[in-house]
N, C-alpha and C. Protein backbone atom coordinates (compact mmCIF):
# COMPACT_ATOMS: atom_id res chain seq x y z
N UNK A 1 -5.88 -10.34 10.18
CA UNK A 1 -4.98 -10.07 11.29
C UNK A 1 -5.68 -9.24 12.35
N UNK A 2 -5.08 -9.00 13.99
CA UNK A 2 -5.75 -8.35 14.64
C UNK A 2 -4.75 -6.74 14.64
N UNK A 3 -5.23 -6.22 15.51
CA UNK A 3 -5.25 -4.99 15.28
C UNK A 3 -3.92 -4.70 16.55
N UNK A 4 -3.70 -3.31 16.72
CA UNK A 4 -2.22 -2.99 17.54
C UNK A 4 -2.35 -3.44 19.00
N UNK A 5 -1.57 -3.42 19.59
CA UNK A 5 -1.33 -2.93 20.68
C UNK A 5 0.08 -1.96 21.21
N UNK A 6 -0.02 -0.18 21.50
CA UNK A 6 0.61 0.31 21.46
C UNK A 6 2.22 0.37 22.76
N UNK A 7 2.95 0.80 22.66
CA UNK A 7 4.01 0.69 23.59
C UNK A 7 3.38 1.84 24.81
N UNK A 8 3.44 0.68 26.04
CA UNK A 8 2.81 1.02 27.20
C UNK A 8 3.60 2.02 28.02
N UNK A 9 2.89 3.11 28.98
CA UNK A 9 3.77 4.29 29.36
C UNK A 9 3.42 3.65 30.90
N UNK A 10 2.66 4.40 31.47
CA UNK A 10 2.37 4.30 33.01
C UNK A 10 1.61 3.45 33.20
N UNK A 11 1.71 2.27 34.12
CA UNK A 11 0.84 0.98 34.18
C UNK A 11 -0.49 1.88 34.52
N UNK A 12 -1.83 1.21 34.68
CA UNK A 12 -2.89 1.91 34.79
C UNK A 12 -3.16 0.33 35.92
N UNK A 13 -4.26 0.84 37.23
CA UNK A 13 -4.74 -0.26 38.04
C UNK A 13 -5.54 -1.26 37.36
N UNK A 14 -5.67 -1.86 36.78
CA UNK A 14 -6.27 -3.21 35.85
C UNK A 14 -6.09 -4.16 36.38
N UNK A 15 -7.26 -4.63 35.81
CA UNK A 15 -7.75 -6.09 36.15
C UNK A 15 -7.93 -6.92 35.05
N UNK A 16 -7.24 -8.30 35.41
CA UNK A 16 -7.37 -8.82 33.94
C UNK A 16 -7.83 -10.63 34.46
N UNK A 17 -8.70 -10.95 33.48
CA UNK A 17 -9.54 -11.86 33.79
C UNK A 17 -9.54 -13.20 32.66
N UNK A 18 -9.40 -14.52 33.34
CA UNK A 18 -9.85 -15.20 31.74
C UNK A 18 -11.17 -14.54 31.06
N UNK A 19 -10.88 -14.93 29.58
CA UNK A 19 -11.81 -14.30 28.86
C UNK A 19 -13.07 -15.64 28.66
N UNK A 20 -13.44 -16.61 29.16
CA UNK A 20 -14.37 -17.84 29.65
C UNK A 20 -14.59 -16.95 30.20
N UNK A 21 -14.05 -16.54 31.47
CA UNK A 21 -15.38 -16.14 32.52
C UNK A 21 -16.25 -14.81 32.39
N UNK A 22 -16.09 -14.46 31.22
CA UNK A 22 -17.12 -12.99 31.24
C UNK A 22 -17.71 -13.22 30.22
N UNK A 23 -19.02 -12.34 30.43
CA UNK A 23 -20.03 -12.60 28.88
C UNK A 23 -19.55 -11.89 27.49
N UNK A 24 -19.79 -12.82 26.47
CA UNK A 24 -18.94 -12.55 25.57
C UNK A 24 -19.35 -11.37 24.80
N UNK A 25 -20.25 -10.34 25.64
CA UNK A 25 -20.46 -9.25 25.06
C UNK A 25 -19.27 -8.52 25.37
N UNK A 26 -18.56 -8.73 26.34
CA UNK A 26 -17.22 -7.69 26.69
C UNK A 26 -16.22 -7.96 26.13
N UNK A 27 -15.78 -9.51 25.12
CA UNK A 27 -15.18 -9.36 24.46
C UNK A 27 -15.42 -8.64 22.91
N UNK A 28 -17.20 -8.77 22.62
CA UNK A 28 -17.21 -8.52 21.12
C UNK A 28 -16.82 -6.09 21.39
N UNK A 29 -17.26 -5.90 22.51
CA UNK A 29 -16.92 -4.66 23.11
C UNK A 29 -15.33 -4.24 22.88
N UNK A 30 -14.64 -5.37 23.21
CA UNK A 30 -13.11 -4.81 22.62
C UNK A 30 -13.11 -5.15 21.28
N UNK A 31 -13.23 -5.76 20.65
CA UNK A 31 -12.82 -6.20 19.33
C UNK A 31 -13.72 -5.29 18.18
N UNK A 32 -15.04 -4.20 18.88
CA UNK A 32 -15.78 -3.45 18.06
C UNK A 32 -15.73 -4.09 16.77
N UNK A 33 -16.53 -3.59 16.14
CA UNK A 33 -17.33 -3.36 14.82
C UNK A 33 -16.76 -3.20 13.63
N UNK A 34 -15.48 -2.52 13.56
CA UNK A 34 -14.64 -2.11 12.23
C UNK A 34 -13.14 -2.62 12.87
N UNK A 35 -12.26 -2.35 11.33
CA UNK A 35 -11.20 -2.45 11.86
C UNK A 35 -10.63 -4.18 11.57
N UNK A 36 -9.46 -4.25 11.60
CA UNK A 36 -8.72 -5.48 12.06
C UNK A 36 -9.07 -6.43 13.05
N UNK A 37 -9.45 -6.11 13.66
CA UNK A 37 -10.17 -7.19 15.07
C UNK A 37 -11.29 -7.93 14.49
N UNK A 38 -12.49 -7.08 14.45
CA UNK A 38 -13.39 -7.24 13.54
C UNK A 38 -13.72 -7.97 12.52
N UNK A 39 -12.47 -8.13 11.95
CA UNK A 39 -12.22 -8.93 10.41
C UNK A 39 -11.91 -10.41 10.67
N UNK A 40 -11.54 -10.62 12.32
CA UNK A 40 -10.60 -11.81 12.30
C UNK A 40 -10.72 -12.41 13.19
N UNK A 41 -10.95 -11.78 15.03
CA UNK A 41 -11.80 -12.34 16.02
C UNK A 41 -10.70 -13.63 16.62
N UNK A 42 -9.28 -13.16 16.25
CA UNK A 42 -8.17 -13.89 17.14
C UNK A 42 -8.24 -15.39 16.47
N UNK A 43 -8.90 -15.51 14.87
CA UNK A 43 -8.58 -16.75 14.36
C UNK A 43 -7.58 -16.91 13.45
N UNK A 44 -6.94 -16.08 13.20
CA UNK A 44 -5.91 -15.77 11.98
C UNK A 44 -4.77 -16.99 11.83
N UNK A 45 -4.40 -17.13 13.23
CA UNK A 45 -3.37 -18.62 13.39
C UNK A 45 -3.51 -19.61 13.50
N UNK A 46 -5.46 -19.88 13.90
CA UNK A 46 -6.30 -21.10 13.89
C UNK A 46 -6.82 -21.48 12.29
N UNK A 47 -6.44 -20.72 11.57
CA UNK A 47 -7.14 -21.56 9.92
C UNK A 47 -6.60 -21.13 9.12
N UNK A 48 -6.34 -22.53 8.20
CA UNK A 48 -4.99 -22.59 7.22
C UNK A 48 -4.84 -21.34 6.62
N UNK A 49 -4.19 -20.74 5.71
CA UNK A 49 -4.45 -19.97 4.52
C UNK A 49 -5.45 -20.38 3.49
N UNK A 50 -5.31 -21.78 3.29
CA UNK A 50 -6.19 -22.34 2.09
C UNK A 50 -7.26 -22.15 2.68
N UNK A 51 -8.27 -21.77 3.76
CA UNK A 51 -9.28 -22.01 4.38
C UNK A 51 -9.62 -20.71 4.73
N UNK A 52 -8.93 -19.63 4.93
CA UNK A 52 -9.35 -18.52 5.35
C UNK A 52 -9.73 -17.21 4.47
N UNK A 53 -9.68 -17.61 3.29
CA UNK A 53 -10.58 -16.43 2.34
C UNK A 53 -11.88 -16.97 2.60
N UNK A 54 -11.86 -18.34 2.66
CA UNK A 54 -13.27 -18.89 2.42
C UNK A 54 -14.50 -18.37 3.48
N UNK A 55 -13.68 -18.25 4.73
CA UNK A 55 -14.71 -18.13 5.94
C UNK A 55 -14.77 -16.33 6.24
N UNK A 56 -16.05 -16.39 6.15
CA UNK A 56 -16.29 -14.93 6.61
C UNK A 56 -16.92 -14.16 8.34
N UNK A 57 -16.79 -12.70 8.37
CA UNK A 57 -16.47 -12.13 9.32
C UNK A 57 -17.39 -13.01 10.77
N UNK A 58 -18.75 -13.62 9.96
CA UNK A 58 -19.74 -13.88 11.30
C UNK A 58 -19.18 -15.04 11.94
N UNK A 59 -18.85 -15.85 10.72
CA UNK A 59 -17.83 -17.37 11.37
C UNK A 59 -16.88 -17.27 11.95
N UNK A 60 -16.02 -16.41 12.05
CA UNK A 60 -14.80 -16.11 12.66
C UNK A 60 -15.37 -15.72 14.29
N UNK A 61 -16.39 -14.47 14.04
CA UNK A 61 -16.55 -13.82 15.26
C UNK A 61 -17.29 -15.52 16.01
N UNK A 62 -18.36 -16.47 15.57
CA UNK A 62 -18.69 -17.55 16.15
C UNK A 62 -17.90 -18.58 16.46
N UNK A 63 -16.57 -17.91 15.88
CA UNK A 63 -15.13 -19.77 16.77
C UNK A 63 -14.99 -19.25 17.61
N UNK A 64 -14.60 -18.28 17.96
CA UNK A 64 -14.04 -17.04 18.72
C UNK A 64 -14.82 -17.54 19.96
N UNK A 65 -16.11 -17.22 19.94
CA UNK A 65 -17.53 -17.80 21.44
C UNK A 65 -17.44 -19.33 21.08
N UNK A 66 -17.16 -19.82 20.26
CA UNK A 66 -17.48 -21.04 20.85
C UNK A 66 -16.26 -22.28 21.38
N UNK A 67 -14.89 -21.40 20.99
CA UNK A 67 -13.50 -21.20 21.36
C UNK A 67 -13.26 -21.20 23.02
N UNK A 68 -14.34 -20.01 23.18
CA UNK A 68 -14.34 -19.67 24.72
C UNK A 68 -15.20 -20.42 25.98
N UNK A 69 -16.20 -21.05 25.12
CA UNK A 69 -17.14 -21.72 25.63
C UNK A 69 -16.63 -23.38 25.82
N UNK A 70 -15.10 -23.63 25.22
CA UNK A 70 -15.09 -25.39 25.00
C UNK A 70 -14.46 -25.14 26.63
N UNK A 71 -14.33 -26.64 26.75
CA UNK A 71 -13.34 -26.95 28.16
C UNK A 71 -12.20 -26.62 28.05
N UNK A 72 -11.30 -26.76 28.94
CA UNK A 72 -9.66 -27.18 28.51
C UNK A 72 -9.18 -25.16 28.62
N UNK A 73 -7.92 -25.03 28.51
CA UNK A 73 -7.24 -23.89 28.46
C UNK A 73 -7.42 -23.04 27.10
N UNK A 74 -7.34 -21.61 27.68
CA UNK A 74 -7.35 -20.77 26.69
C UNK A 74 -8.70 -20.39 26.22
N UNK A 75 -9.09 -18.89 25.53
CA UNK A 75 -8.18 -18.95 23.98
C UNK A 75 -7.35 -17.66 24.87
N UNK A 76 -7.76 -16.82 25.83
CA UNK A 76 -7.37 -15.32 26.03
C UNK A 76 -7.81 -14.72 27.30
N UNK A 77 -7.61 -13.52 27.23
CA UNK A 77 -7.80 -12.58 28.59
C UNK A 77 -8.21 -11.47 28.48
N UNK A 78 -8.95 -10.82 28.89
CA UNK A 78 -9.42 -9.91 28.97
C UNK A 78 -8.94 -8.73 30.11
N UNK A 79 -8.83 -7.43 29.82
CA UNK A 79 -8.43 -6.43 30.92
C UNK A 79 -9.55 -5.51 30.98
N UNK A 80 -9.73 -5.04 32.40
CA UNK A 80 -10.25 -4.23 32.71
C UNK A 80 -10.07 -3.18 33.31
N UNK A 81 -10.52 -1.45 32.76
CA UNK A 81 -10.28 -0.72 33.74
C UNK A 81 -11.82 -0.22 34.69
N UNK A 82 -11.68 -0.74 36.13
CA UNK A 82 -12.92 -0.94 36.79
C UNK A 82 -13.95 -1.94 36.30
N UNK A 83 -14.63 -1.52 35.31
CA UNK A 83 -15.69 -2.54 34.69
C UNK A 83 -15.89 -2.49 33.70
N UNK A 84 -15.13 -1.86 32.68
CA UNK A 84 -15.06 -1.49 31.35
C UNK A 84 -13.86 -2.10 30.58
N UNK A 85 -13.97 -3.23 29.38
CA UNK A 85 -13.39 -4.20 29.26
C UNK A 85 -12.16 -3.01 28.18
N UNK A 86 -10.58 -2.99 28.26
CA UNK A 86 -10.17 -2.52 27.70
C UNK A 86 -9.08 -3.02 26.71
N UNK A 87 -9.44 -4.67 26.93
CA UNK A 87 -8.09 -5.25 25.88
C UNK A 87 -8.19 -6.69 26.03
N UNK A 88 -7.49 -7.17 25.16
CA UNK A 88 -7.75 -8.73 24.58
C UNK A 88 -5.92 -9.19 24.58
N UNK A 89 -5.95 -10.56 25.34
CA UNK A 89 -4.59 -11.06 25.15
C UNK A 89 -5.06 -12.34 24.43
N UNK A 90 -4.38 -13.35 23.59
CA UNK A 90 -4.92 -14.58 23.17
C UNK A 90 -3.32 -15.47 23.95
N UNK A 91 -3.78 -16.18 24.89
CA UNK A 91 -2.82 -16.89 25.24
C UNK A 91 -3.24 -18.19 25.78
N UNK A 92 -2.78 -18.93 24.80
CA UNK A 92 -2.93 -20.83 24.83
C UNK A 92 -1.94 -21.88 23.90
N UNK A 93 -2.16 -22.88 24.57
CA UNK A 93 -1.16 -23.86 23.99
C UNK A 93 -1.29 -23.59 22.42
N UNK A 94 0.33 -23.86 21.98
CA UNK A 94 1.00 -23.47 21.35
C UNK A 94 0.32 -24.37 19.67
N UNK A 95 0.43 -25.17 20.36
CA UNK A 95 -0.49 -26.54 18.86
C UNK A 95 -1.97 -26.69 19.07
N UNK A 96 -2.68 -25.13 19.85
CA UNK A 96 -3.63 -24.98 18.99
C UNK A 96 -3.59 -23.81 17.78
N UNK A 97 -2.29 -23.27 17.79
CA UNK A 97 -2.11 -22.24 16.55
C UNK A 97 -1.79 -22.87 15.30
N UNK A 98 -2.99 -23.33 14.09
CA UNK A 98 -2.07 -24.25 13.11
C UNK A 98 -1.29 -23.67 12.32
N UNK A 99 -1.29 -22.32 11.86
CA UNK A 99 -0.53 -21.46 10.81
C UNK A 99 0.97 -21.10 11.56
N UNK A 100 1.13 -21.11 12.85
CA UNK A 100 2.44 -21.42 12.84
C UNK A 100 3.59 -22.06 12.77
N UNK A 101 3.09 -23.31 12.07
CA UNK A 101 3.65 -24.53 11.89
C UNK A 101 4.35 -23.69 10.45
N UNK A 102 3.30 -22.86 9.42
CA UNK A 102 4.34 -22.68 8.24
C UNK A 102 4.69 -20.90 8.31
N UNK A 103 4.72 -20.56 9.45
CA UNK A 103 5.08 -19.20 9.48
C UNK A 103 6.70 -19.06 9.32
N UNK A 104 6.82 -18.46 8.66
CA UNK A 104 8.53 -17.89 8.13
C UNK A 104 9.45 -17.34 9.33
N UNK A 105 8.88 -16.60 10.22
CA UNK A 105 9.24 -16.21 11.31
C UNK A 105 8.96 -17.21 12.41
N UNK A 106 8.14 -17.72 12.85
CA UNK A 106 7.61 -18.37 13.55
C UNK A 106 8.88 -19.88 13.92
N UNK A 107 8.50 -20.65 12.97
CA UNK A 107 8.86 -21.97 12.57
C UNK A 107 10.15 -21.99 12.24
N UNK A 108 10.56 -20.83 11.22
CA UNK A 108 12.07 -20.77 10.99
C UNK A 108 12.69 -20.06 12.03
N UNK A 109 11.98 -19.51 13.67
CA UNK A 109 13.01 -18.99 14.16
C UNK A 109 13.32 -19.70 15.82
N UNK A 110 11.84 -20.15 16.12
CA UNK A 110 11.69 -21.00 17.65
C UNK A 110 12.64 -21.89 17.25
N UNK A 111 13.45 -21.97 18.36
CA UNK A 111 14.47 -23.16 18.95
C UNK A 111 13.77 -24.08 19.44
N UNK A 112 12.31 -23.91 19.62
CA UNK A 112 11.41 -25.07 20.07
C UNK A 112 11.05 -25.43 19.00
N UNK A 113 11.00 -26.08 17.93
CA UNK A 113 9.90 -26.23 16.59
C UNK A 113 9.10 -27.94 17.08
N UNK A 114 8.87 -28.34 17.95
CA UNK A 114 7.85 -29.11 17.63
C UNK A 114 6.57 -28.53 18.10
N UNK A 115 5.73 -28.29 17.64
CA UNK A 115 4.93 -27.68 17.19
C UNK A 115 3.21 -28.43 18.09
N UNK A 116 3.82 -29.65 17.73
CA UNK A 116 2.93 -31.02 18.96
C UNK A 116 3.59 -30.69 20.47
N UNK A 117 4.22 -30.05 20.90
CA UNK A 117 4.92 -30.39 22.39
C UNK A 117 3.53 -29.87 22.98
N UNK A 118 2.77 -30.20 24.28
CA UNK A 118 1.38 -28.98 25.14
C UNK A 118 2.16 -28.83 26.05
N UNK A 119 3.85 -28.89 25.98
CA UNK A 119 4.33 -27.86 27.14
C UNK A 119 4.44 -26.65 26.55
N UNK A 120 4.27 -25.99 25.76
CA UNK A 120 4.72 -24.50 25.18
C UNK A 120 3.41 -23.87 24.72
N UNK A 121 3.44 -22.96 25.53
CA UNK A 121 2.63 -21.71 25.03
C UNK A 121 2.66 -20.61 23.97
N UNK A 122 1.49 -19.97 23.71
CA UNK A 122 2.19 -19.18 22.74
C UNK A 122 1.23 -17.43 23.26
N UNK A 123 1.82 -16.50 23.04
CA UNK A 123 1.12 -15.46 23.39
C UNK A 123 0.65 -14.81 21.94
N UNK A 124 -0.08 -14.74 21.28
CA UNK A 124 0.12 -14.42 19.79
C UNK A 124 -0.40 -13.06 19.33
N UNK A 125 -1.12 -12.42 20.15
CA UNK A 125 -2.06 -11.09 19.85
C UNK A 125 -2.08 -10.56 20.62
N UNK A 126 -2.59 -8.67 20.59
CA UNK A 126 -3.10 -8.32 21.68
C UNK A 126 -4.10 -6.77 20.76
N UNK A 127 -5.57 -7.02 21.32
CA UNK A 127 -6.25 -6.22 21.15
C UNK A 127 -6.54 -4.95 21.88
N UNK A 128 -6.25 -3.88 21.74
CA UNK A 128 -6.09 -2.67 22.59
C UNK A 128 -7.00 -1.60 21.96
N UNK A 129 -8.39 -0.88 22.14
CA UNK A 129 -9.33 -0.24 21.40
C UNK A 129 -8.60 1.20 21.63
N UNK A 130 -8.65 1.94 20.50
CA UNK A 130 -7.63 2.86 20.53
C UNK A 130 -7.51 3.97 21.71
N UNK A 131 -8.69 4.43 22.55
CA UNK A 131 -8.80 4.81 23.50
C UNK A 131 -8.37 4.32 24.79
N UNK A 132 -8.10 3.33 24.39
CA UNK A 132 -7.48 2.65 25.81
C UNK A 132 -5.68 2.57 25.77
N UNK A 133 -5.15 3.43 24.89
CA UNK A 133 -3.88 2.85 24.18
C UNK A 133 -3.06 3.53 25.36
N UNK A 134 -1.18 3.16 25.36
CA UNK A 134 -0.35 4.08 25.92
C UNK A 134 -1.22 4.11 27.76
N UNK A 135 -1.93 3.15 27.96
CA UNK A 135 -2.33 3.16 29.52
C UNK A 135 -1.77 2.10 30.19
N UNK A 136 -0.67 1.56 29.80
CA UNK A 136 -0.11 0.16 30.28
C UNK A 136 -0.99 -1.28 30.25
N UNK A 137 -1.99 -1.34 29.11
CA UNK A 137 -2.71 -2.40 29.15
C UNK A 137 -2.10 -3.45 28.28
N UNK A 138 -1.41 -3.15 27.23
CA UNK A 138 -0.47 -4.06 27.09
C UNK A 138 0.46 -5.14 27.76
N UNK A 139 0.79 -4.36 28.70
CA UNK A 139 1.94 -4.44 29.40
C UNK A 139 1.29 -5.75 30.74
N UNK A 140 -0.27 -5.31 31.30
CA UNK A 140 -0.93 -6.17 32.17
C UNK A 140 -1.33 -7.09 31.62
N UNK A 141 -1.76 -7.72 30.28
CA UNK A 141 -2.00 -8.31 29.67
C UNK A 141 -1.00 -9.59 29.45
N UNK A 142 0.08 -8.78 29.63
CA UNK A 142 1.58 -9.60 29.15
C UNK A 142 2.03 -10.31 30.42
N UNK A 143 1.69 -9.79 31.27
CA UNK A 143 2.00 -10.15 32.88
C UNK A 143 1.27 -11.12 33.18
N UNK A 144 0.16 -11.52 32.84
CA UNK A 144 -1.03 -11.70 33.53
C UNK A 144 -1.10 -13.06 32.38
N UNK A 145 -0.89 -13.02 31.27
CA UNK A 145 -0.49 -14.25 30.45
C UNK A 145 0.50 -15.15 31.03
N UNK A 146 1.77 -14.43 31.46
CA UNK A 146 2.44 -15.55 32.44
C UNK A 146 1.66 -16.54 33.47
N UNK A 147 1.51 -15.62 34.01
CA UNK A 147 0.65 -16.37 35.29
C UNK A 147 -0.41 -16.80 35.29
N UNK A 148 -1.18 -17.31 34.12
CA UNK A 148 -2.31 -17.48 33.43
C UNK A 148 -2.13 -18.95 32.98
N UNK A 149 -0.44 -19.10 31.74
CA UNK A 149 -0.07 -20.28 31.59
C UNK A 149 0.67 -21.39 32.53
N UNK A 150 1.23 -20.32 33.41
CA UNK A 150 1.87 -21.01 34.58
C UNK A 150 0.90 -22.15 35.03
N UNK A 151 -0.23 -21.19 35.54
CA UNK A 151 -0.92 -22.29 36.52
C UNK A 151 -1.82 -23.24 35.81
N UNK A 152 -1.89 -23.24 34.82
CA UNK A 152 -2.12 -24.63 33.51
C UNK A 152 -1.60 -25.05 33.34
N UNK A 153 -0.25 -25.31 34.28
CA UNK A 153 0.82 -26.14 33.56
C UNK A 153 1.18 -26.06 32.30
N UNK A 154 1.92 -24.51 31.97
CA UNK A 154 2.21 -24.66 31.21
C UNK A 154 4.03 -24.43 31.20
N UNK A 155 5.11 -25.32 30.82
CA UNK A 155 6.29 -25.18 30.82
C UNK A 155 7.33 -23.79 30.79
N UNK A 156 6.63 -23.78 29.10
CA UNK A 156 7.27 -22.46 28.20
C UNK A 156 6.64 -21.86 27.61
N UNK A 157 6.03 -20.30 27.79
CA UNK A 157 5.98 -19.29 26.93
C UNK A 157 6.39 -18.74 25.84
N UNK A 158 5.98 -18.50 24.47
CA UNK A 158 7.12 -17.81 23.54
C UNK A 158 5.76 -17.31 22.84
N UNK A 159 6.22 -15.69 22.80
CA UNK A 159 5.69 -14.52 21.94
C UNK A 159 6.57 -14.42 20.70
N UNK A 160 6.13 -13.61 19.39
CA UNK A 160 6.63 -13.40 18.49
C UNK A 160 6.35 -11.65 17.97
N UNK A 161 7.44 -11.31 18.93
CA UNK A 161 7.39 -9.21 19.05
C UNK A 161 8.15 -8.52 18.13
N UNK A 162 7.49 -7.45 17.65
CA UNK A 162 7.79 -6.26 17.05
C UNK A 162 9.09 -5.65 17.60
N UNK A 163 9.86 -5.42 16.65
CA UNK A 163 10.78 -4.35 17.64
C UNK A 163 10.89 -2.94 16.54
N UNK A 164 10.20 -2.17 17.01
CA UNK A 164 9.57 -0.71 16.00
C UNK A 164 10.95 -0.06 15.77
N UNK A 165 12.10 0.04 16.93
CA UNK A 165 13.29 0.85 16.34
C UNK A 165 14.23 0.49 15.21
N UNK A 166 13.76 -1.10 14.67
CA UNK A 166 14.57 -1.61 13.77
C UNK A 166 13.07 -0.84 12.39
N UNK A 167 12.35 -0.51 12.49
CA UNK A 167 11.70 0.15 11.47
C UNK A 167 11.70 1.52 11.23
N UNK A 168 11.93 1.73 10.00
CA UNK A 168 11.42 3.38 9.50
C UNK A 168 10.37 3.66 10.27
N UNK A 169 9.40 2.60 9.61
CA UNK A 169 8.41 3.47 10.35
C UNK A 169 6.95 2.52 10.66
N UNK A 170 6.42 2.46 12.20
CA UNK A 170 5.64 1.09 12.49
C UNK A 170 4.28 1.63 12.67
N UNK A 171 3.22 1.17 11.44
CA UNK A 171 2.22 1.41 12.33
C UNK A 171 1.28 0.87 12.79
N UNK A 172 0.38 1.03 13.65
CA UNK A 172 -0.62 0.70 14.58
C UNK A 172 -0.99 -0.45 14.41
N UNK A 173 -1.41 -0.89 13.08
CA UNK A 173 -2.05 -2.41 13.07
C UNK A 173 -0.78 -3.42 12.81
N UNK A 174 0.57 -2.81 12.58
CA UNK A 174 1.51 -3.94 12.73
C UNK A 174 2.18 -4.28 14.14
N UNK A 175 1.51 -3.25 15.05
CA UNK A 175 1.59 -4.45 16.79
C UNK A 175 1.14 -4.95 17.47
N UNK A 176 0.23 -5.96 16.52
CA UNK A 176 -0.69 -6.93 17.16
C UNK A 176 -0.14 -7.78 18.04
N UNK A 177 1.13 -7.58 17.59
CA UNK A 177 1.77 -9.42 18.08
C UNK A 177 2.23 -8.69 19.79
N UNK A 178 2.66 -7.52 20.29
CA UNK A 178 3.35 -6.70 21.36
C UNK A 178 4.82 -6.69 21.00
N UNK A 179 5.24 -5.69 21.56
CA UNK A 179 6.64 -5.04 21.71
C UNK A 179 7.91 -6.05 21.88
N UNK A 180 9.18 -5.88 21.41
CA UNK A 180 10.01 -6.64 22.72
C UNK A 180 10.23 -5.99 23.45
N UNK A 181 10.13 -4.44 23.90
CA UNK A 181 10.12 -4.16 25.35
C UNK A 181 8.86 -4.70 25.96
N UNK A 182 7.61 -4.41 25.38
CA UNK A 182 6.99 -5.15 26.56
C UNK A 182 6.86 -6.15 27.08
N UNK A 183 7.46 -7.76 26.30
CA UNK A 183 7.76 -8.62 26.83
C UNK A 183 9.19 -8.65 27.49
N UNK A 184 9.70 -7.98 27.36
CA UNK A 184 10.82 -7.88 28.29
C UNK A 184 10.80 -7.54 29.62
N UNK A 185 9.49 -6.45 29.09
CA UNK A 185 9.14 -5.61 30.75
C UNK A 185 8.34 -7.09 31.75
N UNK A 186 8.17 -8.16 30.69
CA UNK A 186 7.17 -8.97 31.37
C UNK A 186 7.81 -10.44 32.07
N UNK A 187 9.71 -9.87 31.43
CA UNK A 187 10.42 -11.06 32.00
C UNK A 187 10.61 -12.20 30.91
N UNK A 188 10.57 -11.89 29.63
CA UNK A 188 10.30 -12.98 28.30
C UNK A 188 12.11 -12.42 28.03
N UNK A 189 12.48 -13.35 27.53
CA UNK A 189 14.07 -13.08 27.03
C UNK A 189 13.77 -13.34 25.26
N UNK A 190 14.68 -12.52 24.65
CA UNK A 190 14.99 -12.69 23.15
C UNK A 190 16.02 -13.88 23.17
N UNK A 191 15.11 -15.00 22.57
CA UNK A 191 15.87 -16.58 22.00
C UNK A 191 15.94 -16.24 20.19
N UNK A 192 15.35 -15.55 19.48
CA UNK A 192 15.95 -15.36 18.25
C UNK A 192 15.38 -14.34 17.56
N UNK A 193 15.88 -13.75 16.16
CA UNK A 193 15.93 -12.68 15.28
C UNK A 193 15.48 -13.06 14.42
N UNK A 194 14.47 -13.98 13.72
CA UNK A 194 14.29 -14.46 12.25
C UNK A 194 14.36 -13.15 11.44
N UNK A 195 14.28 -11.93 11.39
CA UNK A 195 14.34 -11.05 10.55
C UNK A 195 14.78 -9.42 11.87
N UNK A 196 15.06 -8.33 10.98
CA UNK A 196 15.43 -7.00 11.86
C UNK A 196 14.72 -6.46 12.95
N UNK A 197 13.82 -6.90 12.25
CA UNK A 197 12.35 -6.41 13.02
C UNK A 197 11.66 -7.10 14.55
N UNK A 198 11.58 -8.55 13.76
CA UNK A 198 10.65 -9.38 14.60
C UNK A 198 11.89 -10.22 15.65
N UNK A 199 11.48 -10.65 16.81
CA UNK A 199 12.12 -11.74 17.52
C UNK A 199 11.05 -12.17 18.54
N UNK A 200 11.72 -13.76 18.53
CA UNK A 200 11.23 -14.77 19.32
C UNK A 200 11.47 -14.27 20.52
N UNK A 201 10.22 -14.43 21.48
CA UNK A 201 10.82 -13.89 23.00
C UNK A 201 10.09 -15.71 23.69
N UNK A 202 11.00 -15.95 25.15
CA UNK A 202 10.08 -16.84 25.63
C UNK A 202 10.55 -16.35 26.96
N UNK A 203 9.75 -17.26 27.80
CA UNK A 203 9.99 -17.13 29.04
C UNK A 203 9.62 -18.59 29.70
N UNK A 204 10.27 -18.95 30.56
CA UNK A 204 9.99 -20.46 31.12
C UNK A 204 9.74 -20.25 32.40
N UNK A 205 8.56 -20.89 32.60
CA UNK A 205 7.18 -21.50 33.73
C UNK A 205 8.25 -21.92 34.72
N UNK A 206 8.90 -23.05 34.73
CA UNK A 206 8.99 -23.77 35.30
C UNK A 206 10.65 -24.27 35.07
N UNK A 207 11.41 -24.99 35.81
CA UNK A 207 13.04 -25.21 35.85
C UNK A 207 12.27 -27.33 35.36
C-alpha cells in the first residue's frame, strides 16, 4: 500500500505537473527509500493479489517508470513547492486499476461498477513525504486531478476517501486514498458508504 496523505490546512502556492513530464528522479524523491511508498511505487491496484507477494520492491519501483514512460493517459502528478517535488497523485482511467474489480469497498459500493467503461476515472492514492504534510498539498493534488482528467476526456471521476471522524483513531499510513473533506474541498460529492469509515466520492467532467 502507499503511504498517507494528511488533512490539508492552508493551501501552500504549488505547482502540480503530469508526472511523464519530469525526470523520474523527482518522483523516486517523493516516494523515498523506506516506508509504504517504497514498498509499492503506486502498483498495489495494478497486480492481482495472487501476483503481488511474488513481485518485489525493484519491479514495482520499474512499472512505476515504465508506467510513466508508455503513451496514452496517466499514471499521476506530481506537486511542487518551487522546484522541490512534494507529492504524488495517481490519477487514470479507471480499468487500468485491476484489484478494484474485487475490492469490497470499491466494487460493492460504485454505482458505476463496470469496471471496462474509459469514461471513469479513478483517483486512488496520494503520496505526501512527511515534511511536506498539513501544507495543502493534498488538497492541490486533488484539484489538479480534476482538471488533469477533464482534459483527457475523461467523463467521471470517483475517489475512494477516508473519513477519520467515523474512527477512534486514524493513522498516517491509512490516508493514502485522501480525505472526504478533501475531496469535497475539490468539488467530488459522496455517491456511497460501503462501510463507516470509507465513501465513494465522484465528481463529473462533463453533463
Amino acid at each position: 500500500m502507499m503511504t498517507d496523505v494528511t488533512e490539508d490546512l492552508d493551501p501552500a502556492p504549488l505547482r502540480v505537473v503530469p508526472a511523464g513530464e519530469v525526470p523520474f528522479a523527482e518522483v523516486e524523491a517523493v516516494f523515498g527509500t523506506r516506508g509504504d511508498p517504497a514498498h509499492c511505487w503506486c502498483q498495489w491496484y495494478k497486480i492481482p493479489g495472487s501476483d503481488w507477494r511474488a513481485t518485489g520492491d525493484e519491479d514495482l519501483h520499474d512499472r512505476l517508470r515504465l508506467q510513466m514512460q508508455a503513451p496514452g493517459a496517466g499514471p499521476g502528478l506530481l506537486a511542487y513547492d518551487g522546484e522541490t517535488p512534494v507529492g504524488w497523485c495517481a490519477v487514470e482511467p479507471r480499468s487500468a486499476l485491476v484489484r478494484l474489480r474485487r475490492s469490497r469497498i470499491v466494487a460493492g459500493g460504485t454505482p458505476h461498477p463496470d469496471f471496462d467503461d474509459p469514461d471513469i476515472w479513478s483517483v486512488s492514492c496520494f503520496v505526501v513525504p512527511r515534511a511536506y504534510r498539513r501544507r495543502g498539498v493534498g488538497r492541490a493534488l486533488t484539484e489538479a486531478a480534476v482538471e488533469y482528467a477533464r482534459s483527457r476526456g475523461a467523463g467521471l471521476l470517483e475517489g475512494y476517501a477516508v473519513d477519520p471522524s467515523a474512527r477512534a483513531k486514524t493513522s498516517a499510513d491509512a490516508l493514502f486514498h485522501g480525505t472526504v473533506t478533501m475531496f469535497e474541498g475539490a468539488g467530488f460529492t459522496e455517491v456511497a458508504r460501503p462501510t463507516a469509515d470509507r465513501a465513494i466520492m465522484q465528481r463529473r467532467l462533463r453533463d
